[in-house]
N, C-alpha and C. Protein backbone atom coordinates (compact mmCIF):
# COMPACT_ATOMS: atom_id res chain seq x y z
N UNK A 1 0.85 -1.18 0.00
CA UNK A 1 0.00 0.00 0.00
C UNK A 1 0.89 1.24 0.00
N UNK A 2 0.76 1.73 -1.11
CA UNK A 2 1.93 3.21 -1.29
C UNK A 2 0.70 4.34 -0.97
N UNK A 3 1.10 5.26 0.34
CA UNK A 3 0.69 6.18 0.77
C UNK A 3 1.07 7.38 0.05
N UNK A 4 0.32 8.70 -0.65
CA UNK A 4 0.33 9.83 -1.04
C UNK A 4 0.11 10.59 -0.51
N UNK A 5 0.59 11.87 -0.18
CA UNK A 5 0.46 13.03 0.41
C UNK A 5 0.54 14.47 -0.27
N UNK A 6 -0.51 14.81 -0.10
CA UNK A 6 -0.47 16.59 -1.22
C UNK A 6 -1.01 17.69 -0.22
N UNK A 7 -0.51 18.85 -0.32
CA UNK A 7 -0.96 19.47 0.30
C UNK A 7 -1.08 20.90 -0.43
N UNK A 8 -2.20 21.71 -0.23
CA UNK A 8 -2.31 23.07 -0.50
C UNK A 8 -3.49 23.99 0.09
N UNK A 9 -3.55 25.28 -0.12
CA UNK A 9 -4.26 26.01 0.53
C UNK A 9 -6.15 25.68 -0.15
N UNK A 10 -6.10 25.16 -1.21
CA UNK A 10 -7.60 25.14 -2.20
C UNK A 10 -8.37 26.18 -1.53
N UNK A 11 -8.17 27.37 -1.41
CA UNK A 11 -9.30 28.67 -1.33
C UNK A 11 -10.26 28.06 -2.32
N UNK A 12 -10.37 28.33 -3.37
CA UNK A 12 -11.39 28.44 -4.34
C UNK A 12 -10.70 27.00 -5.65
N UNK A 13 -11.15 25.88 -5.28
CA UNK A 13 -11.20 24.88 -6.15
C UNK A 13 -11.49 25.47 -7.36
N UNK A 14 -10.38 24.73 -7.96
CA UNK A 14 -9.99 25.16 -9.87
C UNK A 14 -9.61 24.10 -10.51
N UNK A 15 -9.74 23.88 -12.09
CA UNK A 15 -9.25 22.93 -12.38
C UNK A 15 -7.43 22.23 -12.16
N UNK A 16 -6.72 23.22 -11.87
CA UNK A 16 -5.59 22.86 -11.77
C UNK A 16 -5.56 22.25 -10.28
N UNK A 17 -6.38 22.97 -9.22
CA UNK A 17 -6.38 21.93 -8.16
C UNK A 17 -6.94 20.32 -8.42
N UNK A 18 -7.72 20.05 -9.54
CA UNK A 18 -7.84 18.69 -9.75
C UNK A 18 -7.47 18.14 -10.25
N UNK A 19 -6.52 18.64 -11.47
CA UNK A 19 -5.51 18.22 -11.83
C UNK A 19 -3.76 17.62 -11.10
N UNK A 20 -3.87 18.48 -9.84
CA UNK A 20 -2.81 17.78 -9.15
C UNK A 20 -2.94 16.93 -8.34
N UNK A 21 -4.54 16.89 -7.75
CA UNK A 21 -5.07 15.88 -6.64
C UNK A 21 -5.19 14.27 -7.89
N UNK A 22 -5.51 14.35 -8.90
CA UNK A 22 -5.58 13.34 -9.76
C UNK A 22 -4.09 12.44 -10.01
N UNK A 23 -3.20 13.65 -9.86
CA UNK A 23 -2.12 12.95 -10.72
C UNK A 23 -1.39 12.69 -9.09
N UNK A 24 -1.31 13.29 -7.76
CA UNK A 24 -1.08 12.68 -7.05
C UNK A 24 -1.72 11.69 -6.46
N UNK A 25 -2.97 11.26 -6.65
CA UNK A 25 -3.43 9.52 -6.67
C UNK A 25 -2.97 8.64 -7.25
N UNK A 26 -2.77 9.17 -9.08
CA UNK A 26 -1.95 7.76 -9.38
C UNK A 26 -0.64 7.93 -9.37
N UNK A 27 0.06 8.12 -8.15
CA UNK A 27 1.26 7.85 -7.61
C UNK A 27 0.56 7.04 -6.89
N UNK A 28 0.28 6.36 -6.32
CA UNK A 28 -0.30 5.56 -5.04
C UNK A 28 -1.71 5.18 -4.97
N UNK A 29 -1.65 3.95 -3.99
CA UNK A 29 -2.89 3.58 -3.52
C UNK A 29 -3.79 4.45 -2.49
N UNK A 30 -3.43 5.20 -1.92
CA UNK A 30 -3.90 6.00 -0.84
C UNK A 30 -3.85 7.80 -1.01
N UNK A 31 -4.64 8.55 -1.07
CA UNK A 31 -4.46 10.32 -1.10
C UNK A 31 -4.87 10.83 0.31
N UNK A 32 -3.48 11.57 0.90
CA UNK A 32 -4.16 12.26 2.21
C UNK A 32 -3.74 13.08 1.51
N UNK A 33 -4.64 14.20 1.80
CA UNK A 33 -4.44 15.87 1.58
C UNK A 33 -4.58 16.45 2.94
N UNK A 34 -3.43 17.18 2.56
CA UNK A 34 -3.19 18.40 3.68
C UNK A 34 -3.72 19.82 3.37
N UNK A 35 -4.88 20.39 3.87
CA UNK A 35 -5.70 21.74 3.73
C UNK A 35 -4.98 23.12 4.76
N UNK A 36 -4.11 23.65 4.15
CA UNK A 36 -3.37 24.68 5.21
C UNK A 36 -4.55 25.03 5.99
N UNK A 37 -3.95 25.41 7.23
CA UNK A 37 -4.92 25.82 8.06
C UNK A 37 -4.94 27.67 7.91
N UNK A 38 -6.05 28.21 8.45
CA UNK A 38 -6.07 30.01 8.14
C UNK A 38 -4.89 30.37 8.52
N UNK A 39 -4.21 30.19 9.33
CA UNK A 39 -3.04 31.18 10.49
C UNK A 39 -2.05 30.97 8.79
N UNK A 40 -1.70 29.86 8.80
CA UNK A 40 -0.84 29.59 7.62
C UNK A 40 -0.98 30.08 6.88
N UNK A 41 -2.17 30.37 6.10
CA UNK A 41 -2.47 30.64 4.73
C UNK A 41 -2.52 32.06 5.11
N UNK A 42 -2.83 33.00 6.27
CA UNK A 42 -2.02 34.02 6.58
C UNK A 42 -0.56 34.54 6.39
N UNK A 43 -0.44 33.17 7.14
CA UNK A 43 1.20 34.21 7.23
C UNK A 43 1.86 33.94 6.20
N UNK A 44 1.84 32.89 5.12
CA UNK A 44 2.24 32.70 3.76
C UNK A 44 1.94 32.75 2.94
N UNK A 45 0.63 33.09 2.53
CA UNK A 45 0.17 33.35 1.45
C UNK A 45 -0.88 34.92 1.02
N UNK A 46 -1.83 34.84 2.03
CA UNK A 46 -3.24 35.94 1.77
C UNK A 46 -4.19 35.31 3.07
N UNK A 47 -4.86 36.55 3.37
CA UNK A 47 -6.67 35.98 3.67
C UNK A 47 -7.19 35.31 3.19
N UNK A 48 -7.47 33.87 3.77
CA UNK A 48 -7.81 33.06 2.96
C UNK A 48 -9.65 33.50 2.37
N UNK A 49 -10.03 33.25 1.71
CA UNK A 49 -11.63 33.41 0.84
C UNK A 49 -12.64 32.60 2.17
N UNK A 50 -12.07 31.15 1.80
CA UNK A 50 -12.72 29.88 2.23
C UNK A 50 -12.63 29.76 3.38
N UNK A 51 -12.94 29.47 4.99
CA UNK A 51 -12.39 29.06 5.96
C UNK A 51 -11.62 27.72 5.81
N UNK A 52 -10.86 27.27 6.55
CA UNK A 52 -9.83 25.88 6.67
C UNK A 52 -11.13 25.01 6.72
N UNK A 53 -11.97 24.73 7.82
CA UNK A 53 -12.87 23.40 7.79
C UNK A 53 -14.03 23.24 6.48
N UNK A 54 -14.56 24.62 5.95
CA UNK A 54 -14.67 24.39 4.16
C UNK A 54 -14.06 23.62 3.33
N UNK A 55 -12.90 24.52 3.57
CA UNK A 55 -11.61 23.99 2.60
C UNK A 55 -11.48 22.54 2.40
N UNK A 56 -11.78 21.81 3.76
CA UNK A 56 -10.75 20.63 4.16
C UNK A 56 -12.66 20.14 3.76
N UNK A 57 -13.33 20.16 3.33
CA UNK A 57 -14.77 19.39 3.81
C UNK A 57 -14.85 19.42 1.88
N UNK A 58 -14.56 20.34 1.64
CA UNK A 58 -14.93 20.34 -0.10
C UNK A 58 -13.58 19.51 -0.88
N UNK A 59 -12.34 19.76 -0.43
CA UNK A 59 -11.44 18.53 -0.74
C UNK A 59 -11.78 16.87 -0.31
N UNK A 60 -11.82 17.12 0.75
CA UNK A 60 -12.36 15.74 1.19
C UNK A 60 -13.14 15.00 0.22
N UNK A 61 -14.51 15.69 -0.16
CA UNK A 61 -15.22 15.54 -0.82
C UNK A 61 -14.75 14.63 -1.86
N UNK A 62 -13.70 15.60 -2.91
CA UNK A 62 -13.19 14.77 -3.94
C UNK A 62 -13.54 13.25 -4.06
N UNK A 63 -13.50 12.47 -5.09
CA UNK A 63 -13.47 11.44 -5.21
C UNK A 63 -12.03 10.46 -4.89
N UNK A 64 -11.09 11.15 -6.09
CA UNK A 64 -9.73 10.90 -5.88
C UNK A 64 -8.88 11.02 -4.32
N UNK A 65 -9.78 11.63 -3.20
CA UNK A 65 -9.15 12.32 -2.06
C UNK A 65 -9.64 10.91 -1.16
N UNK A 66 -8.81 10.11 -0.28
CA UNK A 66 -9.48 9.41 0.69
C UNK A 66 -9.41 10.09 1.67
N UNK A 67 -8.15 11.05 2.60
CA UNK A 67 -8.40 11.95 3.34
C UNK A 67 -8.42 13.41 3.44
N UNK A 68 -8.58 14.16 4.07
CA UNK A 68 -8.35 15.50 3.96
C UNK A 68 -8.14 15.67 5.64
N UNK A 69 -7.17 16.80 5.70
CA UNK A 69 -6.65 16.89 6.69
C UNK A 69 -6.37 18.09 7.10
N UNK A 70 -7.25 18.97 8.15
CA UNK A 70 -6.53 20.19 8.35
C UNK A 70 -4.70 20.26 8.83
N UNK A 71 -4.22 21.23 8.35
CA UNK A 71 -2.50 21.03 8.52
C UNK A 71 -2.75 22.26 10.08
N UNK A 72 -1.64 21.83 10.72
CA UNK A 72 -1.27 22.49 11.89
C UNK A 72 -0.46 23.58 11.70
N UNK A 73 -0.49 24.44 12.99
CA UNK A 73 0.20 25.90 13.43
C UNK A 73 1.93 25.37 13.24
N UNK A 74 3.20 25.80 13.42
CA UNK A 74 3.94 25.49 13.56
C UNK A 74 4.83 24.69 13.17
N UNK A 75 5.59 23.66 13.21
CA UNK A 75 6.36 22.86 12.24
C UNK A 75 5.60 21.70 10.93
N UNK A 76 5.55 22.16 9.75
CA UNK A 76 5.07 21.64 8.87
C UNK A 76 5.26 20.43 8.68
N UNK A 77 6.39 19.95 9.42
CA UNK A 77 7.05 18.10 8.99
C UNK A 77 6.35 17.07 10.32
N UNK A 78 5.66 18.07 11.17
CA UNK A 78 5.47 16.72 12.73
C UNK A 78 3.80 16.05 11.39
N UNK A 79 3.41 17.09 11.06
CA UNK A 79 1.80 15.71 10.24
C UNK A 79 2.50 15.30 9.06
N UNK A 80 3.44 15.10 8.65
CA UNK A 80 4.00 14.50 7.48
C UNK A 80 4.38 13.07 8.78
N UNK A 81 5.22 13.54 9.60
CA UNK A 81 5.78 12.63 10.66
C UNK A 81 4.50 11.34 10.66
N UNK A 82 3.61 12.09 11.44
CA UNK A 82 2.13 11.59 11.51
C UNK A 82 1.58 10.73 10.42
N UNK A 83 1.35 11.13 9.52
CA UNK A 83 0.95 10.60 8.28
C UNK A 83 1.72 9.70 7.65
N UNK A 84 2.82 9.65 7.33
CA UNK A 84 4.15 8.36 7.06
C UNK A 84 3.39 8.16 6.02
N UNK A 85 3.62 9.46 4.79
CA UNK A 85 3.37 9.18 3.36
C UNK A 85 4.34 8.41 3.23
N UNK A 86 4.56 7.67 2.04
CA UNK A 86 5.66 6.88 0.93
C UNK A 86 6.11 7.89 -0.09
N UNK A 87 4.81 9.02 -0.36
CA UNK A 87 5.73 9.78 -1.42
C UNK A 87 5.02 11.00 -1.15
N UNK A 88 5.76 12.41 -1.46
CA UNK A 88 5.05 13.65 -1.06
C UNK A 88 4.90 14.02 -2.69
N UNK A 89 3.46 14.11 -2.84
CA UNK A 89 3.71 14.98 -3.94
C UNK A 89 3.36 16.31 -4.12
N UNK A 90 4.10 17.41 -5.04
CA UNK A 90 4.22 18.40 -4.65
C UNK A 90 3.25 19.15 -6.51
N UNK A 91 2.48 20.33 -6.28
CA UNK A 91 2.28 21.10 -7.20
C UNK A 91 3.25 21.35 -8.22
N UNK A 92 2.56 21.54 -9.40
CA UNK A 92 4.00 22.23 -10.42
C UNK A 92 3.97 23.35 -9.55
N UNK A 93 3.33 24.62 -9.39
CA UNK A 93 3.36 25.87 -9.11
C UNK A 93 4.59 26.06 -7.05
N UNK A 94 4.18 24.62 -6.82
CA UNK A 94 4.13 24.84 -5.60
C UNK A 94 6.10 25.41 -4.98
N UNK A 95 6.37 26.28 -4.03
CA UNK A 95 7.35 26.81 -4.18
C UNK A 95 8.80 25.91 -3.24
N UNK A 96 8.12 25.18 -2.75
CA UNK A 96 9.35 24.14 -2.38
C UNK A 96 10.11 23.64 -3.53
N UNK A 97 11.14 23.62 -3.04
CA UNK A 97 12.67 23.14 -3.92
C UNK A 97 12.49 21.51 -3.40
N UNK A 98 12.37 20.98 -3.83
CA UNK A 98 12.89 19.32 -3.62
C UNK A 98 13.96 18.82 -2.99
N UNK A 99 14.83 19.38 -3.28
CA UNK A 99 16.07 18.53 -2.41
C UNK A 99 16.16 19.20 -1.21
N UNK A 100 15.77 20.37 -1.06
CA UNK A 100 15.70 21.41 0.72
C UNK A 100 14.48 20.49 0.99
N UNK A 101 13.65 20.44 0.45
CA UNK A 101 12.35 19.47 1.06
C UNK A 101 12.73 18.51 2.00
N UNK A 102 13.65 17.43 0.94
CA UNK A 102 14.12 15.81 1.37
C UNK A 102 15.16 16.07 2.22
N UNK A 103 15.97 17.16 2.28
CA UNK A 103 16.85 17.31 2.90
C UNK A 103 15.85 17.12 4.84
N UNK A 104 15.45 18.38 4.89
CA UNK A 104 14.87 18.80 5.83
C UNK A 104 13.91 17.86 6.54
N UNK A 105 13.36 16.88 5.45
CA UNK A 105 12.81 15.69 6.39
C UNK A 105 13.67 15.09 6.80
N UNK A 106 14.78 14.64 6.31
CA UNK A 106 15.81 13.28 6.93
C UNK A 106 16.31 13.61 7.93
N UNK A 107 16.82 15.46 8.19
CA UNK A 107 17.36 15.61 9.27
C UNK A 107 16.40 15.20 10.43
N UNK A 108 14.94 15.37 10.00
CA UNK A 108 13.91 14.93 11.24
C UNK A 108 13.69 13.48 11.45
N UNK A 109 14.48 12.66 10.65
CA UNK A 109 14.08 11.14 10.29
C UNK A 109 13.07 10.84 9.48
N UNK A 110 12.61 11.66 8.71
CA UNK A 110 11.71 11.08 7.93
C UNK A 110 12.05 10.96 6.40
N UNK A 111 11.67 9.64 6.09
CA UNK A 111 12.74 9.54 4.79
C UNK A 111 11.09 9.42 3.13
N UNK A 112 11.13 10.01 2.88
CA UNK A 112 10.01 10.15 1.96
C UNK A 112 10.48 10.20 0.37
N UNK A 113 9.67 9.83 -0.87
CA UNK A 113 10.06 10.13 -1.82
C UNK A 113 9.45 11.70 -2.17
N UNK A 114 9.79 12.63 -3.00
CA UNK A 114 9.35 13.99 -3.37
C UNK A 114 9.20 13.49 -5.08
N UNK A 115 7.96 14.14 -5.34
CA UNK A 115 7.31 14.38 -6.78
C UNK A 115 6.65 15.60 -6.75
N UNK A 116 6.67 15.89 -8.43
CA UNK A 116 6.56 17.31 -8.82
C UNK A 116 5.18 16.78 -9.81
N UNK A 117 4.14 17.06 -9.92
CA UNK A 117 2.88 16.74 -10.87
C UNK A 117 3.67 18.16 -11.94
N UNK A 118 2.76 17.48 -13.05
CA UNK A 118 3.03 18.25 -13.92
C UNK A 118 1.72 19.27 -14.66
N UNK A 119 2.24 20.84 -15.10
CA UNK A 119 1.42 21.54 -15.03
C UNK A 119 -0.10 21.07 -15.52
N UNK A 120 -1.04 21.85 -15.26
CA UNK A 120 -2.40 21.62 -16.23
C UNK A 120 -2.49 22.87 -17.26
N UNK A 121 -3.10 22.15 -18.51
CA UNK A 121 -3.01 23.29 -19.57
C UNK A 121 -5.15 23.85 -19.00
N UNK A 122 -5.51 23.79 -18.71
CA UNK A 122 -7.02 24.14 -18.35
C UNK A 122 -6.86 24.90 -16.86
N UNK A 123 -5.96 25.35 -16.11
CA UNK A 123 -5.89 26.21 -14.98
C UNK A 123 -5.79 27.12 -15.31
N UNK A 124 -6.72 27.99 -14.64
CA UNK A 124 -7.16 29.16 -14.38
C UNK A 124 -6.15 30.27 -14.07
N UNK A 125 -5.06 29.50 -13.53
CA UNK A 125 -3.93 30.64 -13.19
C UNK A 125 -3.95 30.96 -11.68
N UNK A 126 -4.43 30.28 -10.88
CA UNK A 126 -4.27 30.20 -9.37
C UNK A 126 -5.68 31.16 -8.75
N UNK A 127 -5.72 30.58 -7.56
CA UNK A 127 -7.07 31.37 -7.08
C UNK A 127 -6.94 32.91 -7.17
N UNK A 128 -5.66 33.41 -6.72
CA UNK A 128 -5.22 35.08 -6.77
C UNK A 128 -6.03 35.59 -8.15
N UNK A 129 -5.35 34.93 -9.24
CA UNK A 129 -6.12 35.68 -10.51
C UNK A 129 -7.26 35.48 -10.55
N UNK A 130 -8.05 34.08 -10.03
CA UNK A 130 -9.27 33.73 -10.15
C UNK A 130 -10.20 35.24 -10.05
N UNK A 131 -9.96 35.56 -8.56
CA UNK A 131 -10.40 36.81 -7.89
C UNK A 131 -10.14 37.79 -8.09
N UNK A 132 -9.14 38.10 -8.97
CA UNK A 132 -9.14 39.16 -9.95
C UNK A 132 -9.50 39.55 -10.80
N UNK A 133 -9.61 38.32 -11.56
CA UNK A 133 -11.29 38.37 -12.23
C UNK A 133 -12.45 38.72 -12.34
N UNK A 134 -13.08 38.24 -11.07
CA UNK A 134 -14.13 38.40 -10.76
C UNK A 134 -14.23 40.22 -10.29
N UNK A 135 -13.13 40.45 -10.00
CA UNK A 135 -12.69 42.05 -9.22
C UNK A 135 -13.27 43.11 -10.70
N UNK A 136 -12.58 42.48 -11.80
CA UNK A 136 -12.27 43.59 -12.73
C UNK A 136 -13.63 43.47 -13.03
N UNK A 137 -14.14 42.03 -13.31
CA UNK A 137 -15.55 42.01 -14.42
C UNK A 137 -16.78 42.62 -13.64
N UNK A 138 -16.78 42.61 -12.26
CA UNK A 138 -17.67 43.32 -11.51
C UNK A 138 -17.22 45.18 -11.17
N UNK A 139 -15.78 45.31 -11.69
CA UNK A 139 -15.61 46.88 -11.67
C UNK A 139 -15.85 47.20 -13.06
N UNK A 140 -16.21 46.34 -14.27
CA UNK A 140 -15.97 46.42 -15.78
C UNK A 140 -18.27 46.91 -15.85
N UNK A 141 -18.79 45.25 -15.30
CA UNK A 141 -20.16 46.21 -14.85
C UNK A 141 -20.38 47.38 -14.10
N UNK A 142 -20.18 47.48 -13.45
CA UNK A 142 -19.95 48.73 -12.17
C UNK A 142 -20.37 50.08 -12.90
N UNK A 143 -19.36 49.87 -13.70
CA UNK A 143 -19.13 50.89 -14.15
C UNK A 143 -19.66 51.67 -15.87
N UNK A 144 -20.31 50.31 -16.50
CA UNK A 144 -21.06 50.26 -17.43
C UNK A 144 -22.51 50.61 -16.69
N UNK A 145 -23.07 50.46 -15.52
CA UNK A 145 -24.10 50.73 -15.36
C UNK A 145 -24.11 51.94 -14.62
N UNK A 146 -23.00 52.77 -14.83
CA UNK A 146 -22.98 54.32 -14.53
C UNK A 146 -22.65 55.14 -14.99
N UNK A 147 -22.62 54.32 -16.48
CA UNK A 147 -22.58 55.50 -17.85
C UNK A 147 -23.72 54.99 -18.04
N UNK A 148 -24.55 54.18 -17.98
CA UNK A 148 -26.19 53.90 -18.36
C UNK A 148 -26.99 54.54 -17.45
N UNK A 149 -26.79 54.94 -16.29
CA UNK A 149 -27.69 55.62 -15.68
C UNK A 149 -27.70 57.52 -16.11
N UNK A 150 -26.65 57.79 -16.42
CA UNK A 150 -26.02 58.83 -16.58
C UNK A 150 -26.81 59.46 -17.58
């Protein structure tokens, strides 16, 4: 039984998030996903959109997903510890380096394989643009309906 492990923030599920949850299943018999928790997705990324137990309830969901897992405050490697994937797989986009990855587990004892999925040509371009989107096309009406009132 080869255990998989993926992890990311999924604010706003996109096709490229199913595209990497897919291709990290068939690495393995098993998918835990790791759903950053808010504090995280604070301090490294943005405000998250979604709350964490959303997040982690609409991944779950997935088909391809057997677990979903809120990720913890503080050292990112003790639920990897926990979990005793066989292989981590990692986003194309995602900003870990691979060998600092593998490095940084072994010093903790944890000896894991690292994979990189490969991009999706149907992503949206990450949730950031998603919502920028939606930003402009609702300032693009906005503003068409105040030269029409005019």
């Amino acid at each position: 039984m080869v255990k998989v492990m993926a992890s990311g923030v999924f604010d706003i599920l996109h096709p490229g998030h199913l595209h990497y949850l897919r291709q990290a299943r068939e690495m393995g018999d098993e998918l835990v996903v790791i759903v950053a928790c808010d504090d995280n997705v604070r301090r490294f990324k943005h405000e998250p959109v979604t709350p964490e137990d959303m997040r982690c309830t609409m991944v779950g969901s997935l088909k391809v997903v057997d677990d979903a897992l809120i990720g913890r405050k503080g050292d990112i490697y003790d639920i990897v510890r926990d979990i005793e994937p066989d292989i981590i797989a990692l986003g194309y986009d995602q900003s870990f380096d691979e060998e600092d990855l593998k490095s940084r587990l072994e010093e903790r004892g944890i000896s894991v394989e690292i994979r990189r999925v490969s991009q999706c040509s149907e992503d949206l371009n990450g949730t950031r643009k998603i919502i920028q989107k939606i930003i402009d096309e609702h300032d693009r009406r906005k503003s068409h309906e105040n030269n029409r009132d005019r």
